[in-house]
Protein backbone atom coordinates (compact mmCIF):
# COMPACT_ATOMS: atom_id res chain seq x y z
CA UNK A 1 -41.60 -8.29 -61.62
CA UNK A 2 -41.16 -9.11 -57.97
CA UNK A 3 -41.83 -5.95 -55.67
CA UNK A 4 -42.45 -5.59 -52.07
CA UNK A 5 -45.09 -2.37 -51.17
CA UNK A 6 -43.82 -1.39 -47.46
CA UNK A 7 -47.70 0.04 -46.04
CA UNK A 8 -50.96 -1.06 -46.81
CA UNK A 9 -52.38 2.98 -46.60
CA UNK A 10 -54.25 4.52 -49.09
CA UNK A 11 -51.64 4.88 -51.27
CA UNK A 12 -49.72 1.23 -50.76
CA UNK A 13 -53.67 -0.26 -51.31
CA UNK A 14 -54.20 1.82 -54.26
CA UNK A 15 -50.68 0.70 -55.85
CA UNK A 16 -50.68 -2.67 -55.01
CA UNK A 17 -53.89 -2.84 -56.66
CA UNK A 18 -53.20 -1.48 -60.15
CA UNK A 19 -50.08 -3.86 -59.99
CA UNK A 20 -51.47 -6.89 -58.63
CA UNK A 21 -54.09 -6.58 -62.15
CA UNK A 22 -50.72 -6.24 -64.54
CA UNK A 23 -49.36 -9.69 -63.28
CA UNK A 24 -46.51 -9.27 -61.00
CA UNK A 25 -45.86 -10.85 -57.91
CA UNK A 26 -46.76 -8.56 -55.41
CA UNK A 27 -45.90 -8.43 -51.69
CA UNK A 28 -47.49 -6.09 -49.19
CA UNK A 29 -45.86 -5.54 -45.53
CA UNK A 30 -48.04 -3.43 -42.33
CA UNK A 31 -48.32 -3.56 -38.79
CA UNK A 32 -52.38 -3.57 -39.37
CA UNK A 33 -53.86 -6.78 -39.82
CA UNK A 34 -56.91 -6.22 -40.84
CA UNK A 35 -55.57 -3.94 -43.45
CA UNK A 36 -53.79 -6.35 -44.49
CA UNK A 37 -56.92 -8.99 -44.68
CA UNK A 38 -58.92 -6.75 -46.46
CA UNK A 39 -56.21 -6.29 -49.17
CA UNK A 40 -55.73 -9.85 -48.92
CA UNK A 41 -59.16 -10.73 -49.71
CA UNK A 42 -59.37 -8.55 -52.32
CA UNK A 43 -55.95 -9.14 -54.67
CA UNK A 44 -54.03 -11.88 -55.84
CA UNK A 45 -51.11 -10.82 -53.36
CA UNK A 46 -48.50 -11.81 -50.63
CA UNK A 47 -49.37 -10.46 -47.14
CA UNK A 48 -46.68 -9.95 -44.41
CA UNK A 49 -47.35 -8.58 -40.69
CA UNK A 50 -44.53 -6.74 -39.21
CA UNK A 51 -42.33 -4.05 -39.08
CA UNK A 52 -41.38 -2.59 -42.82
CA UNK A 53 -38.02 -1.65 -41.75
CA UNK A 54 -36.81 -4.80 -39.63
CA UNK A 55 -34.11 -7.18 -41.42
CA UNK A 56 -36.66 -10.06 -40.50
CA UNK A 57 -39.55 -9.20 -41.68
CA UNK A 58 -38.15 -7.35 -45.41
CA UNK A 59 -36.50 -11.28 -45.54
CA UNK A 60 -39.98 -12.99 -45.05
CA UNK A 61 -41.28 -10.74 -47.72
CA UNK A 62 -39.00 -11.95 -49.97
CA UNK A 63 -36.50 -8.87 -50.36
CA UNK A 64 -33.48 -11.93 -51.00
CA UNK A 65 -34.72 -11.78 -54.45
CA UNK A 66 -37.07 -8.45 -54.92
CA UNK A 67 -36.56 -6.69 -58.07
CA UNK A 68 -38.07 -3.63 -56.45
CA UNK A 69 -38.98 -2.19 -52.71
CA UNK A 70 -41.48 0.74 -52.55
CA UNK A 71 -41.74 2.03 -48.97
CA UNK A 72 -45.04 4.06 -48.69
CA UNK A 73 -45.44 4.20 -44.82
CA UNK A 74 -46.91 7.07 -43.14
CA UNK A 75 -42.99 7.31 -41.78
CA UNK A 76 -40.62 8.93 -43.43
CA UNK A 77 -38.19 7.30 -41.04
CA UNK A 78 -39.41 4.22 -41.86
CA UNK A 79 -39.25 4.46 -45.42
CA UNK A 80 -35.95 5.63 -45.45
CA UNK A 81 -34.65 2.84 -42.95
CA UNK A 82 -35.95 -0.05 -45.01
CA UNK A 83 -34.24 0.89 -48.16
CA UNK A 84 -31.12 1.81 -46.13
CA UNK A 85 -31.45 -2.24 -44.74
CA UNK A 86 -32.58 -3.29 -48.51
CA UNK A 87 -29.62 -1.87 -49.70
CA UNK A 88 -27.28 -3.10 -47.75
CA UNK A 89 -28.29 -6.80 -46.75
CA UNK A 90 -30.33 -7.47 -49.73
CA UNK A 91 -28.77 -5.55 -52.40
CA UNK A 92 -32.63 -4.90 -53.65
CA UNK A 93 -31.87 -3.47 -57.32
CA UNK A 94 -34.51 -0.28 -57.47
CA UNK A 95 -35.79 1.29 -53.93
CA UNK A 96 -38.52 3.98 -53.94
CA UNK A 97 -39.45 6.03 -50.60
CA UNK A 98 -41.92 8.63 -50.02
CA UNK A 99 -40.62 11.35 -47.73
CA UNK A 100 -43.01 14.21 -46.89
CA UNK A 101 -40.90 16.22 -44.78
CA UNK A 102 -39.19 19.55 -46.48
CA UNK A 103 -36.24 19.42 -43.74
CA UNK A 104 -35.02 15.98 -45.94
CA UNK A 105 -35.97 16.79 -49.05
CA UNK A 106 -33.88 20.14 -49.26
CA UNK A 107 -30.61 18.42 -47.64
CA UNK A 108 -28.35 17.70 -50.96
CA UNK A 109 -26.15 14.79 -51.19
CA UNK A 110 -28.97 12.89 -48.36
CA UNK A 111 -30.34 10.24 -50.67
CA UNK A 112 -27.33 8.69 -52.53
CA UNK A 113 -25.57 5.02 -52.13
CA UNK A 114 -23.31 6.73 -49.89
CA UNK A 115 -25.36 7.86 -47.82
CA UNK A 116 -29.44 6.93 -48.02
CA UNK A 117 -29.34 4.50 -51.02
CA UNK A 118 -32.58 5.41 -52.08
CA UNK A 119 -33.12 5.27 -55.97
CA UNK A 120 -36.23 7.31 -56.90
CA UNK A 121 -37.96 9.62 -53.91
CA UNK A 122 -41.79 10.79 -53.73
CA UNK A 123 -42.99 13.54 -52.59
CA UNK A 124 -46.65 13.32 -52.34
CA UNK A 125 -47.09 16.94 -51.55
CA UNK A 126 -44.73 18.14 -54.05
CA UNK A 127 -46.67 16.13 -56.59
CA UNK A 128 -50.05 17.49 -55.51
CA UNK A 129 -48.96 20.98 -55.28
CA UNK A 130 -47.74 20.75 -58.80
CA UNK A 131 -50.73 19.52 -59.81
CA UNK A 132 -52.85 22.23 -58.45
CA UNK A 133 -50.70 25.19 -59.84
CA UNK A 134 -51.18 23.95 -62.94
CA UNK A 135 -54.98 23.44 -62.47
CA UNK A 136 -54.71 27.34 -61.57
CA UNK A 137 -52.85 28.31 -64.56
CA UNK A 138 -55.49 26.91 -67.16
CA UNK A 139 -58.54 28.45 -66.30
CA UNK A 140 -61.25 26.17 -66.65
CA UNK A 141 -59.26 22.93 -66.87
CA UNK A 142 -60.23 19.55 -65.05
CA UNK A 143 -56.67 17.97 -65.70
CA UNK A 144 -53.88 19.45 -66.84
CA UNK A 145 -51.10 16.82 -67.21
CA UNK A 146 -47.10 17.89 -68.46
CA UNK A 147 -45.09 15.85 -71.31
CA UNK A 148 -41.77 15.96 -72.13
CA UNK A 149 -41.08 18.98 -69.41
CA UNK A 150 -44.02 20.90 -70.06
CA UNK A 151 -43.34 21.08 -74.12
CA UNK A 152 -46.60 19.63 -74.92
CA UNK A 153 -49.55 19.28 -72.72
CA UNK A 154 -52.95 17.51 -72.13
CA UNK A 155 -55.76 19.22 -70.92
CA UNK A 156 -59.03 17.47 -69.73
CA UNK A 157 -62.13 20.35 -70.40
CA UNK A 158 -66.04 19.71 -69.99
CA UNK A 159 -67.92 21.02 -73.15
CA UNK A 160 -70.31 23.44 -73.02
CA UNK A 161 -73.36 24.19 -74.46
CA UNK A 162 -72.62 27.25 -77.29
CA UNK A 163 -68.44 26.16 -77.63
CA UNK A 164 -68.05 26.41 -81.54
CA UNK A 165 -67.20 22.62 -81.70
CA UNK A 166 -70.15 21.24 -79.39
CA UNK A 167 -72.73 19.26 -82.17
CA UNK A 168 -69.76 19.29 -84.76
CA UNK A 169 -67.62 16.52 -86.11
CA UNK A 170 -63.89 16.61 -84.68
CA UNK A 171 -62.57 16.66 -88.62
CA UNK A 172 -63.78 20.32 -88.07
CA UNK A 173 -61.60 21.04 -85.89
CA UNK A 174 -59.09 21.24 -88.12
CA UNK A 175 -61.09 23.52 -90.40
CA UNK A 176 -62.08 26.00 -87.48
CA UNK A 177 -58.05 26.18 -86.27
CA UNK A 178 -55.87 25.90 -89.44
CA UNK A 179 -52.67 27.41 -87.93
CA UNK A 180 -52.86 24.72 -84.64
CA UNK A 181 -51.91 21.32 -84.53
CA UNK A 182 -54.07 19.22 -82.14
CA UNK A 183 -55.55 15.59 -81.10
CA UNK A 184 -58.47 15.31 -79.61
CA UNK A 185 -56.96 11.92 -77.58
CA UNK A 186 -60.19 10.32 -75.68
CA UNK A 187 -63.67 11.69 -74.62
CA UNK A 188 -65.45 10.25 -71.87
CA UNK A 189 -69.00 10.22 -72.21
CA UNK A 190 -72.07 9.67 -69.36
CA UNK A 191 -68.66 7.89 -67.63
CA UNK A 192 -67.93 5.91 -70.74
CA UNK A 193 -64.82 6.46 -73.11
CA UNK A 194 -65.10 7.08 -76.93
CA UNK A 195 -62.15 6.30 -79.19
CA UNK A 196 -62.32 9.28 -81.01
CA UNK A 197 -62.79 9.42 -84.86
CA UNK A 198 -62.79 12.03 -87.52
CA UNK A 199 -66.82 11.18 -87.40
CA UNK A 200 -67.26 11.72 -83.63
CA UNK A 201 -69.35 14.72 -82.81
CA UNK A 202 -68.61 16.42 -79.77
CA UNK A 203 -71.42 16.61 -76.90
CA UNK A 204 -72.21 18.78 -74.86
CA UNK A 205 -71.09 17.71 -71.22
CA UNK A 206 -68.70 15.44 -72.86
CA UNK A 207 -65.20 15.18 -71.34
CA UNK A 208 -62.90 15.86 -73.69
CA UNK A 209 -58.86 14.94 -73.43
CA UNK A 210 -56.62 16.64 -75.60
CA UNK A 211 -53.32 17.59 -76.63
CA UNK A 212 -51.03 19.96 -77.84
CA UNK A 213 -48.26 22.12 -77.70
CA UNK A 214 -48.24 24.35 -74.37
CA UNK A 215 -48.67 27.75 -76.26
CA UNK A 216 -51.63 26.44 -78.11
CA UNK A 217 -53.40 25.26 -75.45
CA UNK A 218 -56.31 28.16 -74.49
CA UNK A 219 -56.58 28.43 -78.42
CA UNK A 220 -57.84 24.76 -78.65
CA UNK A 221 -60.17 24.99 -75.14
CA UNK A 222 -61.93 27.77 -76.90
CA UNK A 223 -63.03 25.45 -79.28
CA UNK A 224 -65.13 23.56 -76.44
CA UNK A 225 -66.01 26.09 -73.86
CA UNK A 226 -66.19 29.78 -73.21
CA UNK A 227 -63.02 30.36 -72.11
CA UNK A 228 -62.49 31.33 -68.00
CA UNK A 229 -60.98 34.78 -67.26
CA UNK A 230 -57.32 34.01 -65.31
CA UNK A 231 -57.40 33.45 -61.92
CA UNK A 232 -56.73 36.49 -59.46
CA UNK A 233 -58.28 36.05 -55.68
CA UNK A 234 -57.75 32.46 -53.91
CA UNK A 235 -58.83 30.99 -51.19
CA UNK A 236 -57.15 28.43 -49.08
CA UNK A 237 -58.31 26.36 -46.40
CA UNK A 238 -55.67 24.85 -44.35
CA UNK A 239 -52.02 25.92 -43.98
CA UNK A 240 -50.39 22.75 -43.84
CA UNK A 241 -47.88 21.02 -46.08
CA UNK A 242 -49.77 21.13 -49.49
CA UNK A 243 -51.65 24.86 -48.46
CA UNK A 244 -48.05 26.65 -47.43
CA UNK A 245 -46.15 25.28 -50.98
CA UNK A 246 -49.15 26.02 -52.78
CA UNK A 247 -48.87 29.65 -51.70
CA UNK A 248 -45.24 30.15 -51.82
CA UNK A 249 -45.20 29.03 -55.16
CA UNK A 250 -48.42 31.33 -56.21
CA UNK A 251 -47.81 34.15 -53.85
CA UNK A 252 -46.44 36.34 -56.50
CA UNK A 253 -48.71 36.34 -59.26
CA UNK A 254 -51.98 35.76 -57.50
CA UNK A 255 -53.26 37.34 -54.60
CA UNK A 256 -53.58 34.60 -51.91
CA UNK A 257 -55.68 33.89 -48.54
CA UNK A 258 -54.82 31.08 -46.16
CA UNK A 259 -57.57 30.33 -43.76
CA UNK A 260 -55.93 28.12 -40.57
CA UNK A 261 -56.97 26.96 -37.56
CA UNK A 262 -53.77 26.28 -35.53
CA UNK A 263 -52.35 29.35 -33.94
CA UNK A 264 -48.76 28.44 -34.05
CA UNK A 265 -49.08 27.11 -37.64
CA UNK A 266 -50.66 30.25 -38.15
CA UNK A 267 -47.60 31.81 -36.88
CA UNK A 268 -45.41 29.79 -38.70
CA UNK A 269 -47.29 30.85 -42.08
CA UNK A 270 -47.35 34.61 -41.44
CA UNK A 271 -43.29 34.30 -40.61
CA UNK A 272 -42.58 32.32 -43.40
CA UNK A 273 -44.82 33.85 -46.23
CA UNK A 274 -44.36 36.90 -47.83
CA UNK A 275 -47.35 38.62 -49.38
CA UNK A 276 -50.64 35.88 -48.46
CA UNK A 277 -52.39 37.11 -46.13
CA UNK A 278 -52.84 34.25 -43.23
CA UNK A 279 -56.33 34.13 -40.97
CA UNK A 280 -56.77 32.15 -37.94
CA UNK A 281 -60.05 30.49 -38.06
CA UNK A 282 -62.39 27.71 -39.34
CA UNK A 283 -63.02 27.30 -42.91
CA UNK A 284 -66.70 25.87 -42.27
CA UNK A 285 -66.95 29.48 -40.25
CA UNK A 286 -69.97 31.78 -42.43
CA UNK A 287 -69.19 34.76 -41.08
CA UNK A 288 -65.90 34.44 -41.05
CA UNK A 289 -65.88 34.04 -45.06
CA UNK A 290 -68.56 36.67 -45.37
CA UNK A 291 -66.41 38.93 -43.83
CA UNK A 292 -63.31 37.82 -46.08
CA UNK A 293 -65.31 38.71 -49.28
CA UNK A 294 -65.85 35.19 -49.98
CA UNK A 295 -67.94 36.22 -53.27
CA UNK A 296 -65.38 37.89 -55.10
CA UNK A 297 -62.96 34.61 -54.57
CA UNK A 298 -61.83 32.75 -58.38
CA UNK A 299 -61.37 29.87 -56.50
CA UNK A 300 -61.72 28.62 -52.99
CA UNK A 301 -59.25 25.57 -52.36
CA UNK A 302 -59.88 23.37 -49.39
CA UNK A 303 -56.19 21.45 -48.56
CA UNK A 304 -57.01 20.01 -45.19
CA UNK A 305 -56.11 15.88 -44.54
CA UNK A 306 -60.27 15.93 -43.27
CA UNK A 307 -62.12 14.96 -46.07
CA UNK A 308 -65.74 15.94 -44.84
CA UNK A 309 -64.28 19.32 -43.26
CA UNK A 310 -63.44 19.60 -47.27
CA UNK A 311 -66.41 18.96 -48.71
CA UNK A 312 -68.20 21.00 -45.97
CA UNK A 313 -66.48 23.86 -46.66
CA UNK A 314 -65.87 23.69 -50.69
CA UNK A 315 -69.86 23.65 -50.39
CA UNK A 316 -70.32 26.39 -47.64
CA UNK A 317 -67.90 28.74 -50.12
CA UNK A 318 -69.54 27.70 -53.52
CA UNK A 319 -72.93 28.50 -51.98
CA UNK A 320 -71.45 31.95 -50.79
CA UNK A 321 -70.51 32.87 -54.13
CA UNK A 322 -67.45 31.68 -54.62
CA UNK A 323 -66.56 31.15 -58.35
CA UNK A 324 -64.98 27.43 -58.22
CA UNK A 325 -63.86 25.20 -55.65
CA UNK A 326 -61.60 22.33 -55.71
CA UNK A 327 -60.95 19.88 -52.76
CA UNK A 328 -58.40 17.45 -51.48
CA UNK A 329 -60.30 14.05 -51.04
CA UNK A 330 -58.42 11.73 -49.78
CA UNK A 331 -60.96 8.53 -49.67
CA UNK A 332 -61.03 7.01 -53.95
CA UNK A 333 -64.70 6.51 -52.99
CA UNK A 334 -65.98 9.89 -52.77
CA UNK A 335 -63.94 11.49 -55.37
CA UNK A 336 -66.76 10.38 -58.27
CA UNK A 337 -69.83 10.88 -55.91
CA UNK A 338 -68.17 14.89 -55.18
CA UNK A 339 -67.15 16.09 -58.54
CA UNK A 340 -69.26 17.72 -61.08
CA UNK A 341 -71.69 19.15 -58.69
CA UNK A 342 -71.63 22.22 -56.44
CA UNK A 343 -67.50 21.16 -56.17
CA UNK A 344 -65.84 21.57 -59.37
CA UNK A 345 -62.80 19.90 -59.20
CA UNK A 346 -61.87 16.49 -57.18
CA UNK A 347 -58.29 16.14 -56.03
CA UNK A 348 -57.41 12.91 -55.05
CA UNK A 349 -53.55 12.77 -53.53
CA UNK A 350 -53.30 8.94 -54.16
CA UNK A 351 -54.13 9.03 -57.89
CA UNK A 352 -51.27 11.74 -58.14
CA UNK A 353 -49.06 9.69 -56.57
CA UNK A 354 -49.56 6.76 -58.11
CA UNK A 355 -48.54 7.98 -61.40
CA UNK A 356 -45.03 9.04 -60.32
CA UNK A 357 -44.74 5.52 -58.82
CA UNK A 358 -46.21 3.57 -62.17
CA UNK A 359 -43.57 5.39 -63.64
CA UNK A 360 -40.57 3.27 -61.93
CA UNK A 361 -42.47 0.41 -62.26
CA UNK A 362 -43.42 -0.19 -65.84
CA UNK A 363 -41.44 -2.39 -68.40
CA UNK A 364 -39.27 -0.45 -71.41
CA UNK A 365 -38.64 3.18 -71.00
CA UNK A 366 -41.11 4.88 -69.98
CA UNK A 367 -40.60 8.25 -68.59
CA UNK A 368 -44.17 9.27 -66.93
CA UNK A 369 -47.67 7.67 -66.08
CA UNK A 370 -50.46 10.03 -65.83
CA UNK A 371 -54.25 8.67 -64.30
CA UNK A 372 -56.91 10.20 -66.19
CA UNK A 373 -60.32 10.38 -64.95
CA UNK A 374 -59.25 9.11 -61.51
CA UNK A 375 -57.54 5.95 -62.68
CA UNK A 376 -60.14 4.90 -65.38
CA UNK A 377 -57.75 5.51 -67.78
CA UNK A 378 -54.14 6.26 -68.77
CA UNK A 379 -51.20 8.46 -70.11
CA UNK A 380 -48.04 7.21 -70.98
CA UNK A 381 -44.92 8.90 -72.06
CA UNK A 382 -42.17 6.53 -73.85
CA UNK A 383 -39.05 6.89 -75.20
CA UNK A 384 -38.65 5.17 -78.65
CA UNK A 385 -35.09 3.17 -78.65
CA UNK A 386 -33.13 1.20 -81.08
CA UNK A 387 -33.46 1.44 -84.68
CA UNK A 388 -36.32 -0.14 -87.23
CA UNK A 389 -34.36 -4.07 -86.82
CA UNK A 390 -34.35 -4.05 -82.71
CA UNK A 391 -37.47 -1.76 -81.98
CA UNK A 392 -41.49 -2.74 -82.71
CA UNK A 393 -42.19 0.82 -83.49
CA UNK A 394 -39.20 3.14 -85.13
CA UNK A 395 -39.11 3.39 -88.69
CA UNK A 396 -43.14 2.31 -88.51
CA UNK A 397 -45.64 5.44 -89.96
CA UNK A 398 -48.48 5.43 -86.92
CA UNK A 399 -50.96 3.10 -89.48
CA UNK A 400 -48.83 0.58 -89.14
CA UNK A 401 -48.27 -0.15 -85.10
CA UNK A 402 -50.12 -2.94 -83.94
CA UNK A 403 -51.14 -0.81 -81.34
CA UNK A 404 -53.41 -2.70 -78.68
CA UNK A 405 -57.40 -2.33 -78.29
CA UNK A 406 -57.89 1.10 -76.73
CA UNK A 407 -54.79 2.58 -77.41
CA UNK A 408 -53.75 5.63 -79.43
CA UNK A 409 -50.80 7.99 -80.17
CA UNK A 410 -51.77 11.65 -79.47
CA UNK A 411 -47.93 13.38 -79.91
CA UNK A 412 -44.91 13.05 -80.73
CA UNK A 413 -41.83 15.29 -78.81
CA UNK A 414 -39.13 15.22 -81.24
CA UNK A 415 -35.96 17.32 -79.78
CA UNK A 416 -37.85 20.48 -78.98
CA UNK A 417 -40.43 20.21 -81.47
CA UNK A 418 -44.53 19.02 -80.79
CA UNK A 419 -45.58 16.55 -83.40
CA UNK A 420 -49.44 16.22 -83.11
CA UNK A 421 -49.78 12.37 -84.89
CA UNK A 422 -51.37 11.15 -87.93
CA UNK A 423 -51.31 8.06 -89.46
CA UNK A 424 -48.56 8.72 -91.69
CA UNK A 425 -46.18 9.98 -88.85
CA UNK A 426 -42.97 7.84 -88.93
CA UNK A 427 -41.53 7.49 -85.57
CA UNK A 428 -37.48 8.22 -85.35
CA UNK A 429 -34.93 7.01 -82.76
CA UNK A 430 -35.04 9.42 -79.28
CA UNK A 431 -38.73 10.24 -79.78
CA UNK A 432 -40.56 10.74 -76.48
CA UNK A 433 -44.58 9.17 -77.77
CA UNK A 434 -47.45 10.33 -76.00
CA UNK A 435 -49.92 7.22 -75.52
CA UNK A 436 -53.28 7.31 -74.37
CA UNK A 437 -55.18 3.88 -73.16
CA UNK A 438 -58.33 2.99 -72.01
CA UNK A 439 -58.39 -0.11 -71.13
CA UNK A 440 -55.43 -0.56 -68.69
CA UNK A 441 -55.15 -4.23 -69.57
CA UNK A 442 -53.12 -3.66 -72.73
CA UNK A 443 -50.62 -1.34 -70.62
CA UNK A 444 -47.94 -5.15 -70.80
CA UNK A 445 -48.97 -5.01 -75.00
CA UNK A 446 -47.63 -0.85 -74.96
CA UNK A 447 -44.29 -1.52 -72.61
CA UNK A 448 -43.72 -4.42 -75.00
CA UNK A 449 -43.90 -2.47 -78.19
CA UNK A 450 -41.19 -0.07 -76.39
CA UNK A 451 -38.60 -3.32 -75.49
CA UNK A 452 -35.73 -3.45 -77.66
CA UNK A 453 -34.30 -6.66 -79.02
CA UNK A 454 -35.30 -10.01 -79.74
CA UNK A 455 -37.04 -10.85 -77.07
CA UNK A 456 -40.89 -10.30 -78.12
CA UNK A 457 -40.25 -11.46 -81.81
């Protein structure tokens, strides 16, 4: 697939990157040069200096014949421009934009072919927000990850020491949870995944992926860890984008904090907001968190776009007594060097993204594409098509996929009910298949087993 990335950012870098590995031909446009060298030097791509949204520059790119533009500048302007030009001079067939501002996103009718032909839109603080509720509505969860609109569910959980299933074979699972279907899907181990078997025994300290249906999930963390009491005080530092959704859309179940240092965004916060209560001041500030009761927070969230003032303060609030802290990191490198300690949960905006883009990107149907463990591994959701003469997999009992090295099928959504898989599971027509890989080389072998016709046999 040919596809131009408009900005070489963070997010443009980090996409380019898991593309450029998958074999397409990949094309990246900036002002920067030296962003541009350094991305250069380090993929198998096509570099372009210039302005992402001018005719010129889309054309030296190669947008004549593009199968796909994704414009991930820091402008929404910008973004929305170059598909508006792709559109209309190049007739580029797919167009993706990110577009942070609310005032767009909430206009109806804006992004069409009559108006801003853009074809998919991301909202990187929609996405991250989203993420983070539902972080705050499992208790205890490192990753909690939606299938099939929320039906079925994976949850990522550390085990601990004295959980029922820690120094146990994963048959027994089974035996200590009769009544619940669910697949233990991958465990990652000292940083190293485990294809699980019915053999595996569960460690303690292991990270453990699994699924199941959403109303079974606490049952089946239970099994690996004392389970966390739900959420009630919370913490955040930073009222902008991310920190103001985050506590409209928690406001009313939870009782929320927003620490801010802007006056007039303070302002803004207190106006708009109806029951968080809004403080002007520094997060890193001792006394000021002593004085807010720091100590009886559940969590402490720290949502501002400065990575160290994160870390400082996730670590000044944890060391105050806070029960668990998560922070926004925006640099990939310090997401594995902060989690696990004194921070309990690494947030990285990027990796969130990315997904939603992979999404649009990949081969056969797929619906979503979920990073796990910060991009060393991956969830898929498909959509099985055709019937058991055009399609690799329908009609097929699980046993008898040639799935690729890596790979396994942890559910099936079939209409509205969760089918955890087993080997004899026949796959039907319509089925949305939960796939779990990794080794993110074999995602081409998984799109292809989702094609349908003659064109892979």
């Amino acid at each position: 697939m040919k596809i131009i990335i408009l900005g070489a950012g963070q997010v443009g870098g980090t996409l380019a990157e898991h593309l450029a590995s998958e074999a397409n031909d990949i094309t990246v446009v900036d002002t920067d040069s030296e962003r541009l060298r350094n991305l250069g030097d380090r993929l198998d791509i096509r570099t372009v200096q210039g302005r992402a949204s001018f005719p010129t520059v889309l054309r030296q790119a190669g947008a004549d014949d593009a199968d796909m533009l994704v414009a991930v500048t820091n402008s929404d302007e910008t973004n929305m421009v170059a598909c508006q030009v792709a559109h209309t001079l190049f007739h580029t067939p797919t167009k993706i934009a990110r577009v942070r501002e609310a005032a767009y996103l909430t206009r109806a009718g804006l992004f069409d072919n009559d108006a801003i032909p853009v074809d998919v839109l991301i909202s990187p603080e929609q996405v991250v927000t989203h993420y983070i509720k539902r972080l705050i509505e499992i208790p205890g969860a490192l990753q909690v990850i939606d299938f099939a609109e929320g039906k079925a569910q994976l949850v990522a959980v550390k085990a601990y020491y004295g959980g029922p299933l820690v120094g146990q074979q994963l048959r027994q699972l089974r035996e200590h949870m009769p009544n619940v279907e669910t697949r233990v899907a991958a465990i990652f181990r000292r940083d190293r995944p485990i294809l699980p078997q019915g053999d595996t025994v569960i460690e303690a300290d292991d990270e453990v992926f699994f699924i199941a249906a959403k109303a079974n999930i606490r049952a089946v963390m239970s099994e690996m860890r004392r389970l966390d009491e739900s959420y009630k005080r919370i913490v955040i530092a930073g009222g902008g984008q991310i920190g103001e959704r985050l506590a409209e859309a928690i406001e009313s179940r939870y009782q929320v904090k927003i620490i801010e240092m802007n006056p007039a965004r303070c302002r803004h916060l207190s106006d708009t907001l109806d029951s968080t209560v809004v403080l002007q001041g520094s997060a890193s500030d001792r006394d000021l968190l002593m004085e807010e009761n720091i100590a009886d927070a559940d969590i402490f969230l720290a949502l501002t776009n400065d990575d160290e003032a994160n870390i400082m303060s996730s670590l000044l609030a944890k060391r105050l007594g806070a029960k668990k802290v998560m922070t926004i990191i925006n640099n990939p490198a310090y997401v594995d060097l902060i989690q696990g300690g004194d921070i309990d949960i690494a947030i990285s905006p990027q990796l969130a993204t990315i997904g939603t883009l992979l999404a649009h990107v990949r081969r056969g149907d797929i619906v979503s594409v979920h990073s796990l463990r910060r991009g060393a591994a991956e969830a898929i959701e498909a959509i099985a098509h055709g019937d058991a003469k055009s399609s690799k997999v329908i009609g097929k009992a699980i046993r008898d996929i040639g799935l690729p090295p890596g790979t396994t099928i942890g559910a099936i959504i079939r209409d509205e009910e969760v089918i955890i898989a087993h080997d004899d599971t026949v796959i039907e027509t319509g089925d949305h298949v939960i796939l779990f890989l990794v080794d993110k080389k074999h995602i081409r072998d998984v799109e292809k087993l989702f094609h349908v016709g003659l064109s892979f046999f």
